[in-house]
Each structure stands twice: as C-alpha cells, then as structure tokens.
PDB file of N, CA and C in Angstrom:
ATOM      1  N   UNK A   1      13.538 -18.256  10.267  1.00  0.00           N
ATOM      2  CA  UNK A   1      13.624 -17.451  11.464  1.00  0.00           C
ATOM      3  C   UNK A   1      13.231 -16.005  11.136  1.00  0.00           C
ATOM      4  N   UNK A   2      12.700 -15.299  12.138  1.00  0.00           N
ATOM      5  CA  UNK A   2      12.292 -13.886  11.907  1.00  0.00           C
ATOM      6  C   UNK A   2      12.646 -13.127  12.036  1.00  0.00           C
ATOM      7  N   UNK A   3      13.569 -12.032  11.191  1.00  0.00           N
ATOM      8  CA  UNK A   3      14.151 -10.980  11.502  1.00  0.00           C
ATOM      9  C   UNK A   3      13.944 -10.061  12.575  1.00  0.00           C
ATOM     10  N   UNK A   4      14.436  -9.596  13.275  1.00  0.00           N
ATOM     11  CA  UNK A   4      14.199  -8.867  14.663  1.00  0.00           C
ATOM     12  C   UNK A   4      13.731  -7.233  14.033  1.00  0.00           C
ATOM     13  N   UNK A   5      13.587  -6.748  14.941  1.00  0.00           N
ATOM     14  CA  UNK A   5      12.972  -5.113  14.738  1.00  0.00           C
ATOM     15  C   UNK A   5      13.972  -4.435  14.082  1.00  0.00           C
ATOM     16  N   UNK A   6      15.014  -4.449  14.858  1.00  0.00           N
ATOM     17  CA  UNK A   6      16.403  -3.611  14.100  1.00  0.00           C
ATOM     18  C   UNK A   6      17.158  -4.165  12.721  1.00  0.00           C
ATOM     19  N   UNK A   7      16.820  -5.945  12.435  1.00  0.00           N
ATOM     20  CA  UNK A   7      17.058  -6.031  11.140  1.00  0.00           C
ATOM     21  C   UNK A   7      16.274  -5.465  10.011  1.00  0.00           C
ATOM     22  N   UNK A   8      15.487  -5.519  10.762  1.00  0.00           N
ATOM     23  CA  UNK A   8      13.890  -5.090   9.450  1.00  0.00           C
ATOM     24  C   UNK A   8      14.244  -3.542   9.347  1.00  0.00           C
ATOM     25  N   UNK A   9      14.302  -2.822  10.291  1.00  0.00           N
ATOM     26  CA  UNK A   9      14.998  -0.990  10.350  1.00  0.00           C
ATOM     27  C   UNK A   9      15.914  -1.036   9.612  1.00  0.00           C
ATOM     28  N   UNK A  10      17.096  -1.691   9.310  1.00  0.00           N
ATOM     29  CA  UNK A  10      18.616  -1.337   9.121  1.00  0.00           C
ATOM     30  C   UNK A  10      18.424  -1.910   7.388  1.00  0.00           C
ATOM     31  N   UNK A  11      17.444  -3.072   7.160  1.00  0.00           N
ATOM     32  CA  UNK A  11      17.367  -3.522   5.778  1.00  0.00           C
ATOM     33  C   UNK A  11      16.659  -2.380   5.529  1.00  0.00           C
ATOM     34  N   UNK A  12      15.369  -1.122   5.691  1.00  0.00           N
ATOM     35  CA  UNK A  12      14.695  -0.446   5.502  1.00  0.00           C
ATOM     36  C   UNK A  12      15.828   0.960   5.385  1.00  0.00           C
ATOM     37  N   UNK A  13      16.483   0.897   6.081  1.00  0.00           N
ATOM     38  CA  UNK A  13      17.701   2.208   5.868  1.00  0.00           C
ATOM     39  C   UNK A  13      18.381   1.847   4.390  1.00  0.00           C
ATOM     40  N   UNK A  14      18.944   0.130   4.165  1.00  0.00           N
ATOM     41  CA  UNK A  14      19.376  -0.090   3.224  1.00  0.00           C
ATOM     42  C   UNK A  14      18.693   0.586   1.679  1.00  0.00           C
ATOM     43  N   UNK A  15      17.177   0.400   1.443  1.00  0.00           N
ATOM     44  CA  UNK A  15      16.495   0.413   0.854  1.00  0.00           C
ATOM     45  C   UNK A  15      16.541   2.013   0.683  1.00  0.00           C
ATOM     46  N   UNK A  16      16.704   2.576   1.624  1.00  0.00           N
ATOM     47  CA  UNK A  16      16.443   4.205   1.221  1.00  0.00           C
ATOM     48  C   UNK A  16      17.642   4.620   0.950  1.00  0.00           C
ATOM     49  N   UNK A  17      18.743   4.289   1.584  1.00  0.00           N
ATOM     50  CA  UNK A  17      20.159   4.667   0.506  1.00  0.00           C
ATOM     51  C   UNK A  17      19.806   3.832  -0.400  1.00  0.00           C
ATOM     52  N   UNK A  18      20.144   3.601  -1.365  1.00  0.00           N
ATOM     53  CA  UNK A  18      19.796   2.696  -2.638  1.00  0.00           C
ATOM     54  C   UNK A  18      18.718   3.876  -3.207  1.00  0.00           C
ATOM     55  N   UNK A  19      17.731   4.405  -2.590  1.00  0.00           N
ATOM     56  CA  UNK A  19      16.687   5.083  -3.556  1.00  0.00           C
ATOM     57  C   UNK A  19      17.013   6.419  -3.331  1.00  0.00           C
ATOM     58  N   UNK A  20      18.263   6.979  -3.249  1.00  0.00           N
ATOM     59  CA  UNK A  20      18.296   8.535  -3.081  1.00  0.00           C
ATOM     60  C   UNK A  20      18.180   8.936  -1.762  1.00  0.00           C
ATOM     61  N   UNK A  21      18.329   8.379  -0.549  1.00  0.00           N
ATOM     62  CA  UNK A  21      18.038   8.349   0.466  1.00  0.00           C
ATOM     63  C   UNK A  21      16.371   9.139   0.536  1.00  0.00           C
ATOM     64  N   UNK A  22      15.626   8.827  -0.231  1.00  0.00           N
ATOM     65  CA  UNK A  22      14.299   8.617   0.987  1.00  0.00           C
ATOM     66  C   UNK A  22      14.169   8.395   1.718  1.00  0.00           C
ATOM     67  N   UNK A  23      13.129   9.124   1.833  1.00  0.00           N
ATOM     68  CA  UNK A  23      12.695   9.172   3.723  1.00  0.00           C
ATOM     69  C   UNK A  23      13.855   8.830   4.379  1.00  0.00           C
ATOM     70  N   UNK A  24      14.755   8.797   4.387  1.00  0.00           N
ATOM     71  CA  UNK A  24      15.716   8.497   5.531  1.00  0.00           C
ATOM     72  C   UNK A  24      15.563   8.934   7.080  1.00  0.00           C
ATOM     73  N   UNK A  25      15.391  10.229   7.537  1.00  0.00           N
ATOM     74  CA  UNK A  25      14.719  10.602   8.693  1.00  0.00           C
ATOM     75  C   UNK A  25      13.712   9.270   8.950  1.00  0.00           C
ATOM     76  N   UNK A  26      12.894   9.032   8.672  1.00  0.00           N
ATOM     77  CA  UNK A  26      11.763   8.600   9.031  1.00  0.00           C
ATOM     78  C   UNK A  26      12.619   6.899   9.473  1.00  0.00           C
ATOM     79  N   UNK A  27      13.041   6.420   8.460  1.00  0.00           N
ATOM     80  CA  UNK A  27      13.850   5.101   8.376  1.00  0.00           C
ATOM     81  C   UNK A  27      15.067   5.232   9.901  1.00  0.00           C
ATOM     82  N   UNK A  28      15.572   6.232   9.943  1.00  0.00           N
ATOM     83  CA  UNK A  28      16.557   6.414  10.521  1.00  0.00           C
ATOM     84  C   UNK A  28      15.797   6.885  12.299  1.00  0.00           C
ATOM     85  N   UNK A  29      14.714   7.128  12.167  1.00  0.00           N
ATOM     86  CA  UNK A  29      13.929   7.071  13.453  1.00  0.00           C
ATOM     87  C   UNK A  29      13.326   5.614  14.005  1.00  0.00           C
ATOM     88  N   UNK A  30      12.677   4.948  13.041  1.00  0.00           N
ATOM     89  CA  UNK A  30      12.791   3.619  13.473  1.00  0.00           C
ATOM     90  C   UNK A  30      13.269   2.534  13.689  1.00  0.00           C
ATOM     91  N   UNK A  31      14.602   2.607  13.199  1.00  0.00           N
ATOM     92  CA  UNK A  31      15.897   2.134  13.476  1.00  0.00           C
ATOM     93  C   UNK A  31      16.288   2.256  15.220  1.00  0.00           C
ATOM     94  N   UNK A  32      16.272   4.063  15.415  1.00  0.00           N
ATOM     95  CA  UNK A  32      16.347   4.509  16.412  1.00  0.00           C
ATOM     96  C   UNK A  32      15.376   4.207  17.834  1.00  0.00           C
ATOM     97  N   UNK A  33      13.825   3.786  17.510  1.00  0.00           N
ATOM     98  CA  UNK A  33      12.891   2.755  18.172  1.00  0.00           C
ATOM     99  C   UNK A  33      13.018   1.715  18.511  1.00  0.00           C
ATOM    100  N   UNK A  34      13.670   0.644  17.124  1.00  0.00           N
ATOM    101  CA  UNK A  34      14.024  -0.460  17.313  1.00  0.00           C
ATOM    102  C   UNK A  34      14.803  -0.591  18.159  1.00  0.00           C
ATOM    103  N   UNK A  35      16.234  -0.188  17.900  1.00  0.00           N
ATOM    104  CA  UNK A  35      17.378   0.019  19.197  1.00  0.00           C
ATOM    105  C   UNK A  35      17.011  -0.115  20.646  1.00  0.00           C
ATOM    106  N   UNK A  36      16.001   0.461  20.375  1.00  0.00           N
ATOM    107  CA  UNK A  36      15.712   1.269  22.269  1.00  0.00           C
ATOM    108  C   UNK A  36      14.944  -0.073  22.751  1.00  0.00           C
ATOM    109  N   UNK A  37      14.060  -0.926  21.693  1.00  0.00           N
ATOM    110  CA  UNK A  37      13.093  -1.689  21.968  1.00  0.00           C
ATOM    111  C   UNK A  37      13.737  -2.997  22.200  1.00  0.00           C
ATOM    112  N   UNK A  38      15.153  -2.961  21.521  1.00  0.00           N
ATOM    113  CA  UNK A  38      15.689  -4.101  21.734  1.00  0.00           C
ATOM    114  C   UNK A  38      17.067  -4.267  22.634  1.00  0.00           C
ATOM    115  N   UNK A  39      17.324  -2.929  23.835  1.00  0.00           N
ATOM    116  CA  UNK A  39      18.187  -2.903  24.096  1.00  0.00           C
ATOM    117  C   UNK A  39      19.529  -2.608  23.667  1.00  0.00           C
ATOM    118  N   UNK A  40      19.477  -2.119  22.480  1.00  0.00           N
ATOM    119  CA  UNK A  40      20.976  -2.110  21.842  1.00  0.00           C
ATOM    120  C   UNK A  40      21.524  -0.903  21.606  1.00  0.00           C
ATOM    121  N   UNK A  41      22.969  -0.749  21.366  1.00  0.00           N
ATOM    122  CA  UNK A  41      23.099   0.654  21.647  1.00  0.00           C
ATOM    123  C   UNK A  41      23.802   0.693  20.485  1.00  0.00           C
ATOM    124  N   UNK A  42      23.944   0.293  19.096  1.00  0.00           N
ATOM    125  CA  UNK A  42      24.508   0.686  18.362  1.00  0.00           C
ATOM    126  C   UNK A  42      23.579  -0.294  17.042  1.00  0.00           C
ATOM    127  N   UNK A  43      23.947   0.007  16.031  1.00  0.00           N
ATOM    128  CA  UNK A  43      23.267  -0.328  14.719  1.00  0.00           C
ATOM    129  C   UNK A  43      24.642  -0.842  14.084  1.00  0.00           C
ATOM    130  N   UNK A  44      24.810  -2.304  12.965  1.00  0.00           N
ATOM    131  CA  UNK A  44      25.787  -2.811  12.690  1.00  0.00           C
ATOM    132  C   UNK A  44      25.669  -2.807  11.415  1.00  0.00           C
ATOM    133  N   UNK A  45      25.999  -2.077  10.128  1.00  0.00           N
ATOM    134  CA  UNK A  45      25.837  -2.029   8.615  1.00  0.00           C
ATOM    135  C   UNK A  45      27.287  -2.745   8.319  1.00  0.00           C
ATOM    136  N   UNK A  46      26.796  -3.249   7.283  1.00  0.00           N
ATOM    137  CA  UNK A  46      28.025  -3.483   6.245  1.00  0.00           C
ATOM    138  C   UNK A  46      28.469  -2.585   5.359  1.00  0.00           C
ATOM    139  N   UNK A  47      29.259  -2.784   5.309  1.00  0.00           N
ATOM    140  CA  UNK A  47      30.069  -1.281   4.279  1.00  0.00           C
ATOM    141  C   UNK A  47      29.869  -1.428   2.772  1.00  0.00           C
ATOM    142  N   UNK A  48      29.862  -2.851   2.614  1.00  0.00           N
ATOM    143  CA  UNK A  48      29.655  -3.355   0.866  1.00  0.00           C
ATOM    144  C   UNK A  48      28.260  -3.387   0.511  1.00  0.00           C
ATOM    145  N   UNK A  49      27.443  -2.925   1.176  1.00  0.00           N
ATOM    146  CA  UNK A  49      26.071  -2.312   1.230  1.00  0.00           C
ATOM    147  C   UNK A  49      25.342  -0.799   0.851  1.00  0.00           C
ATOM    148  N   UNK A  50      26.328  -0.089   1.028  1.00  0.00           N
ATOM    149  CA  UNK A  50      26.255   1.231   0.850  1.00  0.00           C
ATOM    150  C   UNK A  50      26.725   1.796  -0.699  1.00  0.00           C
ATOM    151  N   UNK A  51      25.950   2.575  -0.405  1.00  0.00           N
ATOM    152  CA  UNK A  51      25.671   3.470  -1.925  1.00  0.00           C
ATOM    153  C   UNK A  51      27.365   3.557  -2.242  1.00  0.00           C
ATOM    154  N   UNK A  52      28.039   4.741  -0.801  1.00  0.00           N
ATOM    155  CA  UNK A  52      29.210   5.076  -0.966  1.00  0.00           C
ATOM    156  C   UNK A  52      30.436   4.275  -0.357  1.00  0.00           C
ATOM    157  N   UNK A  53      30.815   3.009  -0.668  1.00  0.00           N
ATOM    158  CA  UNK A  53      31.786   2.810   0.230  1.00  0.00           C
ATOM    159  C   UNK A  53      33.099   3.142   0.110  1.00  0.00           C
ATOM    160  N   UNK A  54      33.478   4.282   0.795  1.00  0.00           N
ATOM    161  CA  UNK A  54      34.639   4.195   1.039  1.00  0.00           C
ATOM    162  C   UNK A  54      34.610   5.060   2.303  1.00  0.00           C
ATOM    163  N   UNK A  55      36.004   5.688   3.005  1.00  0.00           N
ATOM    164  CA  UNK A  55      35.708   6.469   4.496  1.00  0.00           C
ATOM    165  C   UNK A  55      35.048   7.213   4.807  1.00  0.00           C
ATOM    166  N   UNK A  56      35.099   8.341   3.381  1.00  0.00           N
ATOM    167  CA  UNK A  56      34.532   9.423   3.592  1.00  0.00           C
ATOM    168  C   UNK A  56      32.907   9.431   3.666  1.00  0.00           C
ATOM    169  N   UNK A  57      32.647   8.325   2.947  1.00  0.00           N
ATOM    170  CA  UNK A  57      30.991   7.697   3.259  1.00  0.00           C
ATOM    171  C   UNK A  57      30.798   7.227   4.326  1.00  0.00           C
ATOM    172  N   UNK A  58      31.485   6.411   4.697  1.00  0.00           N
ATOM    173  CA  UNK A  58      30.992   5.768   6.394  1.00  0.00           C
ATOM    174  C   UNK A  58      30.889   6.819   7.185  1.00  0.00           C
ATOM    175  N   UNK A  59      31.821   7.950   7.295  1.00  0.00           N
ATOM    176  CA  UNK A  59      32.008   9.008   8.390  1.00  0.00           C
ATOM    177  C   UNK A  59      31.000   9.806   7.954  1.00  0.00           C
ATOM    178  N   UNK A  60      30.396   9.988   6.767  1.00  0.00           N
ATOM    179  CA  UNK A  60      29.457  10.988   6.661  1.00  0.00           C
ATOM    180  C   UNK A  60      28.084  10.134   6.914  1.00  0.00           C
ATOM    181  N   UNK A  61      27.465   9.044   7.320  1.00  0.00           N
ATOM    182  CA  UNK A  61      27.066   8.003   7.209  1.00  0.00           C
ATOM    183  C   UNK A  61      26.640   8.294   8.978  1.00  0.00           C
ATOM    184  N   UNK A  62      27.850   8.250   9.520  1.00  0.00           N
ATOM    185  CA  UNK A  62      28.040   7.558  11.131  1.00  0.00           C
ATOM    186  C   UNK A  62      27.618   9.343  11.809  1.00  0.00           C
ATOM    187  N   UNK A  63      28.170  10.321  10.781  1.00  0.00           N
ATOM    188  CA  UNK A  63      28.036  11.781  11.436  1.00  0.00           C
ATOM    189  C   UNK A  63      26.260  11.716  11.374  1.00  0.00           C
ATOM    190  N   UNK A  64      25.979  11.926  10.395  1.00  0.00           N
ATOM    191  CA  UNK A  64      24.184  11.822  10.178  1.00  0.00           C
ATOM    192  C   UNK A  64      23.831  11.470  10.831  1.00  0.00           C
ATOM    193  N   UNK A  65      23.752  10.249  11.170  1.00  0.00           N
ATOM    194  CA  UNK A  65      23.036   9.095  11.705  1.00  0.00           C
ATOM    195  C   UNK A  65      23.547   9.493  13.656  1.00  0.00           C
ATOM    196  N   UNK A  66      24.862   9.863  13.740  1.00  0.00           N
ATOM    197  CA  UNK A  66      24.458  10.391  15.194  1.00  0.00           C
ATOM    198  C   UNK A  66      24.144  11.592  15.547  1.00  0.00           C
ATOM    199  N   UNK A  67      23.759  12.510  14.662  1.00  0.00           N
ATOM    200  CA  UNK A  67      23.055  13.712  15.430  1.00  0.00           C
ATOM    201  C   UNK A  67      21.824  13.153  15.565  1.00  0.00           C
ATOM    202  N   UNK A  68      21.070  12.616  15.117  1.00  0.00           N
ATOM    203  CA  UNK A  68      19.923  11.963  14.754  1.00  0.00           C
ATOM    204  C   UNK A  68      19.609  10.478  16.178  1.00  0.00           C
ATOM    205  N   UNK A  69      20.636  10.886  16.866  1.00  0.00           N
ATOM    206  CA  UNK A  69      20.450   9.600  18.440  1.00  0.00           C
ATOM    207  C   UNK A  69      20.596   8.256  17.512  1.00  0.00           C
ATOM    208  N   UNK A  70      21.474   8.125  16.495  1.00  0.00           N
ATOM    209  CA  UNK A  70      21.839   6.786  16.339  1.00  0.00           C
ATOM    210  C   UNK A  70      23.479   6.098  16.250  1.00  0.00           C
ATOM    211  N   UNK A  71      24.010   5.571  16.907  1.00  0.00           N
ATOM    212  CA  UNK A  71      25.630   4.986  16.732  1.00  0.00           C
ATOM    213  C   UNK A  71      25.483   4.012  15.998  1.00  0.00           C
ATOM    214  N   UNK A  72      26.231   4.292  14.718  1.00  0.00           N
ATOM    215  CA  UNK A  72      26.315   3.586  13.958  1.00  0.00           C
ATOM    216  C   UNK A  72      27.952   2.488  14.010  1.00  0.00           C
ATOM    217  N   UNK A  73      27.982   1.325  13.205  1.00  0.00           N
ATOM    218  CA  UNK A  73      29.750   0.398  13.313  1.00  0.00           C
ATOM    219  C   UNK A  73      29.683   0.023  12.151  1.00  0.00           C
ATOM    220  N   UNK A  74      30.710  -0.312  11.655  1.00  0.00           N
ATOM    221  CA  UNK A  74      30.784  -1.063  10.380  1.00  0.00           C
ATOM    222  C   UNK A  74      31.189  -2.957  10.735  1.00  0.00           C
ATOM    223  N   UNK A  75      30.304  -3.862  10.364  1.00  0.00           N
ATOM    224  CA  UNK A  75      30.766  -4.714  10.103  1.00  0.00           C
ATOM    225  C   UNK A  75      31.515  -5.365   9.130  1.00  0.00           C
ATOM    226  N   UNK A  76      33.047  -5.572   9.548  1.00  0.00           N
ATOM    227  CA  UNK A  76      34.095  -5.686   7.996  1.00  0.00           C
ATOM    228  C   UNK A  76      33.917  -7.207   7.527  1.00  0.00           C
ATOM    229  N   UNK A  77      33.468  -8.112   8.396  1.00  0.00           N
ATOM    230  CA  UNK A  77      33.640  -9.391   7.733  1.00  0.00           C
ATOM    231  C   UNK A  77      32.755 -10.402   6.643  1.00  0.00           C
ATOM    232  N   UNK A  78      33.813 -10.618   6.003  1.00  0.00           N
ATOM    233  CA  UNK A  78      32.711 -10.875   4.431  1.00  0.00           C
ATOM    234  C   UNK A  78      31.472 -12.022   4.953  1.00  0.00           C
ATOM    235  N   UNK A  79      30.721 -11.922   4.063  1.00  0.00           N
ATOM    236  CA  UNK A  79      29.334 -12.716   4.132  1.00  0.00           C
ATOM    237  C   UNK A  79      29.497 -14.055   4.193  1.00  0.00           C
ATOM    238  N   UNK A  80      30.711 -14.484   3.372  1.00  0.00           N
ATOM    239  CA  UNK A  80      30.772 -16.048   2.927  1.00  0.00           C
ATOM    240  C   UNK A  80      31.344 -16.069   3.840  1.00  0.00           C
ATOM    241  N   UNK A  81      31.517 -15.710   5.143  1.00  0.00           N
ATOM    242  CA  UNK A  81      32.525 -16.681   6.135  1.00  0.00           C
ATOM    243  C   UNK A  81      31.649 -17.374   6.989  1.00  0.00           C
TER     244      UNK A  81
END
C-alpha cells in the first residue's frame, strides 16, 4: 500500500530530526501542504521517534512546529499492538 502525502512529510520530518534538523523549515512546510491536501488538521508523531523524547522535547517540538501553521499530537501507543 502507498503511503499518503502526510506519511511521506512526517517520515521526511523524521529524517531531518535524526540529521541535526535539516532543512526542517522546508520539511516542516510540506508536511504543512500535505495537511491542507489531505484535509487534516493535525500531524500524528510518535514520541519514541524523536531525537528528544521526553516533555520538554515534545513541547518544544509542538511550539516550533505551530508557529510555523502546523498542530502537532503525540501518538502514545506502542507499535506492536
């Protein structure tokens, strides 16, 4: 099956945290395209994904990412379920 626009954005955000956040703007704008293209009003990361997980990362994470026109959530439930 084929990943949708906003998975392919949100794995591409993944990829730039992981590298120092590169380009992030740029990642974090087409994320922000995707959204719009697919109706959705929020972006769903996993937390065990991130460079930083713990609160103070998500909130600095969710602050960024919404000045920038994006709402970010955390999805808490593990993978293997």
């Amino acid at each position: 099956m084929a990943q949708s626009l906003v998975d392919q954005a949100i794995e591409a955000v993944y990829k730039s945290i992981h590298n120092n956040n590169e380009e992030i703007d740029a990642r974090i704008k087409s994320l922000k395209e995707a959204l719009a293209a697919e109706g959705q009003k929020q972006a769903m990361f996993k937390p065990e994904r991130l460079a930083m997980n713990n609160r103070q990362g998500r909130k600095m994470m969710q602050t960024y990412f919404k000045k920038r026109g994006v709402t970010v959530a955390f999805d808490n439930t593990p993978d293997n379920v």
